[in-house]
Every structure is written in structure tokens, then in C-alpha cells.
Protein backbone atom coordinates (compact mmCIF):
# COMPACT_ATOMS: atom_id res chain seq x y z
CA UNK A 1 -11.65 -26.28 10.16
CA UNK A 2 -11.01 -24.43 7.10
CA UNK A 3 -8.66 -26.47 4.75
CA UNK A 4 -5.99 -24.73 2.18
CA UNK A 5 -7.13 -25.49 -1.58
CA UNK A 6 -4.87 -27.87 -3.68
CA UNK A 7 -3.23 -25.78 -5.83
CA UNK A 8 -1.83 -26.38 -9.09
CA UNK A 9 1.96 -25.70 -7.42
CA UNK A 10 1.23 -29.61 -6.49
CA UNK A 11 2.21 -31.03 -9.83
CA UNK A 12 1.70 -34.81 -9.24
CA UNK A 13 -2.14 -35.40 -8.80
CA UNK A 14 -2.50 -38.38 -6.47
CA UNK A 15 -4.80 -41.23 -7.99
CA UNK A 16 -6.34 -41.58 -4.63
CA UNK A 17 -6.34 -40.15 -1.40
CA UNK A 18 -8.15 -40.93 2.32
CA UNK A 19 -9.15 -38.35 4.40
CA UNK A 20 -8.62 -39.87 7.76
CA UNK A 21 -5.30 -41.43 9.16
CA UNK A 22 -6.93 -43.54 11.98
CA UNK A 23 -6.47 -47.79 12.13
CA UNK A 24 -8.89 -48.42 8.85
CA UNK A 25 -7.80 -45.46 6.71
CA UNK A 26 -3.99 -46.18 7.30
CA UNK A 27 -5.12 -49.92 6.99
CA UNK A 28 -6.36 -49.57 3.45
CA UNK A 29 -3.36 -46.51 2.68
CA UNK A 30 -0.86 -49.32 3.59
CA UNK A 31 -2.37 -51.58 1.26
CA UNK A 32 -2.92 -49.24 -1.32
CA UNK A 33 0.60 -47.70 -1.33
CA UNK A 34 2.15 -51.02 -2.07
CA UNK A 35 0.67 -50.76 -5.73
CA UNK A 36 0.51 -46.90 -6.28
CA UNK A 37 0.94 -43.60 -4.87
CA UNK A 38 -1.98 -42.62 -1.78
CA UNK A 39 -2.05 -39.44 0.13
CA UNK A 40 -3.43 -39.41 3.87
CA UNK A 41 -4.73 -36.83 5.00
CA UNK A 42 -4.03 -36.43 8.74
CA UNK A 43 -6.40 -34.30 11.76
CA UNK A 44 -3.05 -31.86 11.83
CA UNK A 45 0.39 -30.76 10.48
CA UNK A 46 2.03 -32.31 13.95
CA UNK A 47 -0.02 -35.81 13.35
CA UNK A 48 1.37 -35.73 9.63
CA UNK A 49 4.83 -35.20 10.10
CA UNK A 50 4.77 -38.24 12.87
CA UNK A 51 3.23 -40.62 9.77
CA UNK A 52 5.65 -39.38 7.34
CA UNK A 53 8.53 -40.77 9.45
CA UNK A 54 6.75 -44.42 9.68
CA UNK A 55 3.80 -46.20 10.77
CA UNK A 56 3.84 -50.09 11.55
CA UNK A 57 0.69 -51.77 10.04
CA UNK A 58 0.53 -55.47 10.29
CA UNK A 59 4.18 -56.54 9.53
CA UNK A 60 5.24 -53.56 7.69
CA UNK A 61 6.42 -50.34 7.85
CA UNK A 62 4.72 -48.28 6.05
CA UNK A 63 5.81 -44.23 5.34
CA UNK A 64 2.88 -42.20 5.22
CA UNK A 65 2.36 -39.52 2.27
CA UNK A 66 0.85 -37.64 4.86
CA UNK A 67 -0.59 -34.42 4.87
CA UNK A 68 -1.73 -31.92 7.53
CA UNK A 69 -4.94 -30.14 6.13
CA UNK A 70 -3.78 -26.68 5.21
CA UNK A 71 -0.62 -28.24 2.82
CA UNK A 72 -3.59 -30.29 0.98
CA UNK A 73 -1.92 -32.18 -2.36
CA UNK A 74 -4.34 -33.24 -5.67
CA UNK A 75 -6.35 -36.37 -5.83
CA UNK A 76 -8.15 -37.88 -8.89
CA UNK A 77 -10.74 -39.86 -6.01
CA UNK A 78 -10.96 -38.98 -2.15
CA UNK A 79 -12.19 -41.74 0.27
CA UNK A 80 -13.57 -40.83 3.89
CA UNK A 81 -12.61 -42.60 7.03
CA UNK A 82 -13.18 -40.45 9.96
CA UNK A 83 -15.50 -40.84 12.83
CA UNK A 84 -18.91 -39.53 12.26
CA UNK A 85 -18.54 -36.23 14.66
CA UNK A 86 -16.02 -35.13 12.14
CA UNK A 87 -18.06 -35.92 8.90
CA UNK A 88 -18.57 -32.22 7.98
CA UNK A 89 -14.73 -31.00 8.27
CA UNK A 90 -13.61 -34.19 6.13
CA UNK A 91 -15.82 -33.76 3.55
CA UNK A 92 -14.75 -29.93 3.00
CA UNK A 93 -11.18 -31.05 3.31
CA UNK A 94 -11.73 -34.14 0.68
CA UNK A 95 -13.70 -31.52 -1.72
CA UNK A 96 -10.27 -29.16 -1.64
CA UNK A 97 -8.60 -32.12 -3.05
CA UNK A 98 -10.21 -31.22 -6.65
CA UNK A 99 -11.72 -34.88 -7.26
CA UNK A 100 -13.55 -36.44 -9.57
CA UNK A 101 -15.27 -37.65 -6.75
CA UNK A 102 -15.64 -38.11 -2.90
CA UNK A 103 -16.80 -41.59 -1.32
CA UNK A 104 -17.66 -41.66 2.26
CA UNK A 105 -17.01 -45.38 3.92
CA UNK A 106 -17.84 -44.63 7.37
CA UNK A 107 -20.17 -45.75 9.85
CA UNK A 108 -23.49 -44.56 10.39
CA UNK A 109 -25.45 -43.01 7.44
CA UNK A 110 -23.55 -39.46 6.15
CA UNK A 111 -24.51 -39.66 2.80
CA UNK A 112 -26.20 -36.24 3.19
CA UNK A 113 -23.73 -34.28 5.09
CA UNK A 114 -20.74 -35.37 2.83
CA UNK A 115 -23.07 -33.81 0.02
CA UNK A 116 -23.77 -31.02 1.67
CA UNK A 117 -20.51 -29.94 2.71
CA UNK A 118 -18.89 -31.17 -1.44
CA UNK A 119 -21.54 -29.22 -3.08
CA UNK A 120 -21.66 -29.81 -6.87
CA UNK A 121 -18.81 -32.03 -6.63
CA UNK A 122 -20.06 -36.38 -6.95
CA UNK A 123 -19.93 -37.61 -3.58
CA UNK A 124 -21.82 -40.70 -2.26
CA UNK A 125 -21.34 -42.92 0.88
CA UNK A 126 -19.87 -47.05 0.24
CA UNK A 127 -19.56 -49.69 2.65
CA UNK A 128 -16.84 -51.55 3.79
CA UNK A 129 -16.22 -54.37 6.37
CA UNK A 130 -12.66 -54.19 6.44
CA UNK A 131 -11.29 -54.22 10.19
CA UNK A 132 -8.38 -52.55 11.50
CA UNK A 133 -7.51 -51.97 15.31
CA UNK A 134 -4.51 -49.66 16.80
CA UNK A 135 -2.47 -50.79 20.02
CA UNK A 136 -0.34 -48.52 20.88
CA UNK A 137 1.62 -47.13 17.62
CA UNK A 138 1.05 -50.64 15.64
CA UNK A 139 -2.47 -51.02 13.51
CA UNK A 140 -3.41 -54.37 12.97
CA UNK A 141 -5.76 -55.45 10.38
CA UNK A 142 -8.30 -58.10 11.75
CA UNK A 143 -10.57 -59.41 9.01
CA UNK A 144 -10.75 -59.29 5.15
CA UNK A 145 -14.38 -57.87 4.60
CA UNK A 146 -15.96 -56.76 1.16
CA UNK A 147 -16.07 -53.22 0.18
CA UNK A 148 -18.95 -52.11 -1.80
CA UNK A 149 -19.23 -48.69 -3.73
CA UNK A 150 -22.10 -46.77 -5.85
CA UNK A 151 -22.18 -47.37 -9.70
CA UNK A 152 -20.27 -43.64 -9.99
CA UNK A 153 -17.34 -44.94 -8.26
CA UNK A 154 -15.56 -47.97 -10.33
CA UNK A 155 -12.68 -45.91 -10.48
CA UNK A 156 -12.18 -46.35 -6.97
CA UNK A 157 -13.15 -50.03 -7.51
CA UNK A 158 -10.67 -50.84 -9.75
CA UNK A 159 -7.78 -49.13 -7.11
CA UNK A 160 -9.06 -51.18 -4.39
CA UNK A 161 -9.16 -54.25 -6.08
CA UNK A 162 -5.56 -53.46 -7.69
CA UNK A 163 -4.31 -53.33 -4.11
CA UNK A 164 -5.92 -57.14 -3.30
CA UNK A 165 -9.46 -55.84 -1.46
CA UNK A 166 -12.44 -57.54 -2.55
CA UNK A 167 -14.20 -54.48 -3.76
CA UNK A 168 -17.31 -54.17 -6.22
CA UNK A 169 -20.19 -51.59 -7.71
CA UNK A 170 -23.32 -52.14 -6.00
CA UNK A 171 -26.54 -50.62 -8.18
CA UNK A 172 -28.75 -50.83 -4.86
CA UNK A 173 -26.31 -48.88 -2.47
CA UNK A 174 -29.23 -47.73 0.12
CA UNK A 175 -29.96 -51.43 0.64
CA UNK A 176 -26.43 -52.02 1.23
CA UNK A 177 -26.23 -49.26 3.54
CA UNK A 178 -29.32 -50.43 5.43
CA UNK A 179 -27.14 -53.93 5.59
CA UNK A 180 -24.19 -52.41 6.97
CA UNK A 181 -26.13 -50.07 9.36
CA UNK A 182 -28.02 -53.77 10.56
CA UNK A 183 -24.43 -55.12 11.44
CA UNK A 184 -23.14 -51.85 13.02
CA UNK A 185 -25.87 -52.31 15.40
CA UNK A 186 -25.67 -55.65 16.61
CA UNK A 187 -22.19 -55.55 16.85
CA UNK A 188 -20.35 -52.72 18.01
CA UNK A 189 -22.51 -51.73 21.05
CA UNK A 190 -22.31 -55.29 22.55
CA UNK A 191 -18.32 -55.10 21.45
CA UNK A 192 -18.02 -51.89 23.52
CA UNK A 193 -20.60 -53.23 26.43
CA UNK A 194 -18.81 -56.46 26.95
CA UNK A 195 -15.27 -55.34 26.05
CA UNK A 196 -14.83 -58.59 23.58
CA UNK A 197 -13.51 -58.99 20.12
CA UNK A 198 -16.19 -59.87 17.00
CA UNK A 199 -16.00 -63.30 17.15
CA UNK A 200 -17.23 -63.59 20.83
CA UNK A 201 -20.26 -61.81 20.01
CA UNK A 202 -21.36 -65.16 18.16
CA UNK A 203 -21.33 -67.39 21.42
CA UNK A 204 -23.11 -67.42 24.34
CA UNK A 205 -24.13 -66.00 26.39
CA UNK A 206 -23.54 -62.37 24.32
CA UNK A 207 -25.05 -64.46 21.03
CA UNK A 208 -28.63 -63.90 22.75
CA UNK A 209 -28.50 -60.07 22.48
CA UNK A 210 -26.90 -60.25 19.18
CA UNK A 211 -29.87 -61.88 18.17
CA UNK A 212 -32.10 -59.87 20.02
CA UNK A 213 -30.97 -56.45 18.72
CA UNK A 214 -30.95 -57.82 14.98
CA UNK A 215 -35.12 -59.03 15.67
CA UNK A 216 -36.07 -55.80 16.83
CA UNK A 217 -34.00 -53.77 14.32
CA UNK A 218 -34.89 -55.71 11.12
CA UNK A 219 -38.76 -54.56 10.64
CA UNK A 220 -37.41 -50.83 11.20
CA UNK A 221 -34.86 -51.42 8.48
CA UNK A 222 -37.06 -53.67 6.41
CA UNK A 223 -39.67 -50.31 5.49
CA UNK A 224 -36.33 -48.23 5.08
CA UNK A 225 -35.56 -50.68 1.87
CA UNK A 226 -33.29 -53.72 3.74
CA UNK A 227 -33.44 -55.93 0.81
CA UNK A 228 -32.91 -59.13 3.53
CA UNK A 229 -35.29 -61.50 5.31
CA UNK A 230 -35.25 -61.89 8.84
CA UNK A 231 -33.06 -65.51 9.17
CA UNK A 232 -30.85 -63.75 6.18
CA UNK A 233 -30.67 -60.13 8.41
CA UNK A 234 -29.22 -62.05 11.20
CA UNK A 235 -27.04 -64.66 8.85
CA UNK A 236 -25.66 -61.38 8.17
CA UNK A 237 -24.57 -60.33 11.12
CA UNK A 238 -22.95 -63.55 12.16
CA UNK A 239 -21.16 -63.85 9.08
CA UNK A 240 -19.34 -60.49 9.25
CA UNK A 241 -18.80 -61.10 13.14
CA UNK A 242 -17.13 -63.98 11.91
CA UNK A 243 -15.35 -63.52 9.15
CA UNK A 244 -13.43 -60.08 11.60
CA UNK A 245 -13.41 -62.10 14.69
CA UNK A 246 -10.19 -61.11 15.90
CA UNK A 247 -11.22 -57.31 15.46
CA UNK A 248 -12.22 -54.44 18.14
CA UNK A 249 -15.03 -52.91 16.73
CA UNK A 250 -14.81 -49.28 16.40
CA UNK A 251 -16.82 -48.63 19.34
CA UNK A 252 -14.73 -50.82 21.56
CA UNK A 253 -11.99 -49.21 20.31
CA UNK A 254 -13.20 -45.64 21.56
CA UNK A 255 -14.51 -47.07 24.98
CA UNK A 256 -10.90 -48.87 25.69
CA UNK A 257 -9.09 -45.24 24.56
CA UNK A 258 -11.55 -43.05 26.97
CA UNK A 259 -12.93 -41.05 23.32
CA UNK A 260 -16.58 -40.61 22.86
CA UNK A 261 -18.39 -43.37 20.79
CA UNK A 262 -20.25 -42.95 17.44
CA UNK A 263 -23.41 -44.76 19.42
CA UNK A 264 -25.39 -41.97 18.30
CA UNK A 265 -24.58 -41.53 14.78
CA UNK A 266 -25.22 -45.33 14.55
CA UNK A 267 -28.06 -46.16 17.10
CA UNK A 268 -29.11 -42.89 17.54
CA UNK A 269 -29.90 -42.31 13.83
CA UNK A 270 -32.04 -45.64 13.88
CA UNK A 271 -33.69 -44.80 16.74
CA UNK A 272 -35.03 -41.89 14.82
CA UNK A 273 -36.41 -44.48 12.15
CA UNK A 274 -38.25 -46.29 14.59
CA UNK A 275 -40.14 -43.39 16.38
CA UNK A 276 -40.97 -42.07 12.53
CA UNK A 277 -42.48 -45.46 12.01
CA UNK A 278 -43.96 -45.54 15.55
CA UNK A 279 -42.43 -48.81 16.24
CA UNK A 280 -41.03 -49.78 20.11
CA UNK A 281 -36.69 -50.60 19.99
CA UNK A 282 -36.47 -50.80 23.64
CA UNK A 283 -33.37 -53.14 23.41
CA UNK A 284 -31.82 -50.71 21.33
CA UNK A 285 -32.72 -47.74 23.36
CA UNK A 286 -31.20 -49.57 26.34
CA UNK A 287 -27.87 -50.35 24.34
CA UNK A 288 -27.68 -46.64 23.91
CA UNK A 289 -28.10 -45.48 27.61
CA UNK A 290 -25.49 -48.03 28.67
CA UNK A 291 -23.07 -47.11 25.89
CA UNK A 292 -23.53 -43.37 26.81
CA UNK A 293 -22.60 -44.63 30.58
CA UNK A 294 -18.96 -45.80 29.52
CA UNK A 295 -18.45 -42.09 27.66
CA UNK A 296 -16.44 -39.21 29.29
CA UNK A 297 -18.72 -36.62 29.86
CA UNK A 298 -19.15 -33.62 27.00
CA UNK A 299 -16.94 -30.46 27.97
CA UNK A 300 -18.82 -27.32 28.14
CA UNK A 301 -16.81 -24.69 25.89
CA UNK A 302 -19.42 -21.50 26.13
């Protein structure tokens, strides 16, 4: 995808802007919009004009400043919310925007490809763990979580927090990202394998595997720079589980809609981390065969 500049023809310069128009970036746009002008950038000019004419999220309407990527508007700060697989295209659509800066808070670990693709612009991956599921045409958010951003970023801070999110700077960002990466395992394969909301991941019998994926994955994460103890690693992971109970995790999500899964970019990626260390994840390597099961099968385009 190659995105239209912002031009200077686009007088008002948006104070923020998400690339990424699915449950959690029109989830935080809603939110956002009800204390300040947000553009959303949408996958296409079709998807954009549908948003403009009104999107329900949680009990409101909300009409989206939407955007197809080749009509791009100005944005003082550009967050990221798209799956992984599109990582590359998002970043070189947030980095037409003109920012200041461009803050990736997806899944996974993409710190490196959003640089890549922003060049000299600032651009660093957050965390959040807001949740946010679609059904049908309606998003519903499904758990107040904490969003966490690197010390380059309080601009983006104080526009979250503006909007009510519980948002801060966090000087040790890899560790948080080694956190969040913890939780993404444990939870959203077993969300997508047993088809259940967050909160049933906590009780038996799905709590044992919960608890066995966080054991095996903590050492691995541990000599990446996971700032947490064992008892505190899976504290963790209960805590967020609860505190978004009522949400699909993004992996369910994809499994329930047919779409392929971001199991790779997640497990995948700490699968790599083990083998560097030479240390045996067979729990996790079995979570990724069986989530790779419930995918529709890759289409051959040569």
C-alpha cells in the first residue's frame, strides 16, 4: 500500500490520530473524540465513508473522522492499532501523517518494523490492556486496562488521560513489553482454543493451562529483561484476565470471524526466544499447532 502524503491543503492538523479502525482503535477514537478532534484512519476509502456515517460503540454513536489512506489529513501524534500482518503498511501510512511521533500499541513485539518503515521520524511501541470486541456493527468495550507509553510520548499521555484512560510514561518500556507479551500468551491462545471470554480463563479447568503456559514462558522472558518474579508473572496474568473478563481476546475474535490469528506474531516470536536460549516450550509449541488448526488455510497468489 502506498499512502498519499498529508499535504498542507489539510489546514486543521489533528492532535491525534489512530491508524486502524478495528474494535480497540474505534474504542479509544470514541473516547477520544468526546474531548477533542481524532482522525481514523480506515484499511480503504469504501470502509471510511461507512464510519463517517456512524459507528455504535458501547451506548453511543459515534461519527467517525474517517479517512481512507490515499485522502490522509495532519496529525501532531499517530497511534497504531492494526493486526500485526499489517504492521509495515500502518506504519508508512502513520509516518505520511507528518507527526511528531508514531506509537505502536499492538500485540506482539513491532517495535522494529514500525521503525523501519517511519525512518527518522520518533516511533516506539506502548502497551495497552484496554479491551474492545465487535458483534456485528456494535463494538463493545470490555475492560478498563492501563495504557503505558515510552518517556518520548507524554504528549500522547496527557490525550489519553484527558479522554478518562488510565495512561502513564513508563522509563523501562522493554520490561513492560516483555509483561504484556507474558499476558498475550497465556491468554489469547486458550481464549481462541476454548472459545471463552477472559474471565473464564481464571477457573478451572482452563486455569491449569493458564498457569502452565505462564511457568514455562516466564524463564524465557525472565533473560529477555521481565522485570517480574514467577508468583508476580502469573499474578499478572490473572489480574488482567480479570480485570477484562467480559472481553474476546483478539485471537478469539479472529477464530469466531474465520480471519487468520496473530498466533505467530505473538507465540511465534517467543518461540524464537526460547530456541535462541536453547530452552524446551513444548506447551507453547502445542498452543501454536492447535491455534494454526482453527485458521483458514493461506491462499496461494503466485
Amino acid at each position: 500500500m502506498n499512502p498519499a502524503p498529508a499535504t498542507a491543503s489539510h489546514r486543521f492538523r489533528y492532535p491525534l490520530a489512530i491508524v486502524g479502525a478495528g474494535a480497540l482503535g474505534l474504542h479509544f477514537a470514541a473516547r477520544l473524540a468526546a474531548v477533542g478532534p481524532v482522525a481514523v484512519i480506515a484499511r480503504n476509502a469504501e470502509r471510511a465513508t461507512a464510519l463517517r456515517a456512524g459507528v455504535q460503540v458501547g451506548g453511543m454513536r459515534f461519527r467517525v473522522d474517517a479517512f481512507g489512506p490515499h485522502e490522509l489529513p495532519l496529525a501532531e501524534w499517530v497511534i497504531i492499532l492494526v493486526k500485526t500482518g499489517d504492521t509495515a503498511d500502518a506504519a508508512r501510512i502513520a509516518a505520511a501523517l507528518q507527526p511528531k511521533g508514531v506509537l505502536s500499541l499492538q500485540n506482539g513485539l513491532t517495535v522494529d518494523q514500525v521503525r523501519e518503515a517511519c525512518g527518522p521520524l520518533r516511533a516506539d511501541q506502548g502497551i495497552t490492556t484496554e479491551g474492545a470486541f465487535r458483534d456485528g456493527d456494535l463494538i463493545t468495550p470490555s475492560g478498563a486496562g492501563e495504557t503505558l507509553v515510552p518517556p518520548d510520548f507524554s504528549a500522547v499521555v496527557e490525550l489519553l488521560s484527558k479522554a478518562g484512560f488510565v495512561a502513564r510514561v513508563e522509563p523501562d518500556i522493554v520490561a513492560a513489553r516483555l509483561a504484556k507479551l507474558l499476558v498475550n500468551l497465556a491468554i489469547n491462545p486458550l481464549a481462541a482454543l476454548f472459545r471463552v471470554p477472559n474471565g473464564a480463563l481464571c477457573e478451572p479447568p482452563v486455569r491449569l493451562y493458564l498457569e502452565a503456559l505462564v511457568r514455562e514462558a516466564w524463564p524465557v522472558l525472565r533473560a529477555e529483561g521481565l522485570e517480574l518474579d514467577e508468583s508476580a508473572a502469573l499474578a499478572r496474568v490473572v489480574g488482567v484476565a480479570q480485570a477484562t473478563a467480559d472481553n474476546r481476546a483478539s485471537m478469539l475474535q479472529d477464530v469466531l470471524a474465520g480471519r487468520r490469528t496473530e498466533i505467530d506474531a505473538i507465540t511465534g516470536v517467543f518461540l524464537d526466544m526460547a530456541l535462541k536460549q536453547g530452552i524446551d516450550t513444548p506447551t507453547h509449541q502445542a498452543v501454536l499447532t492447535l491455534v494454526r488448526l482453527l485458521e483458514p488455510p493461506q491462499q496461494d497468489h503466485t
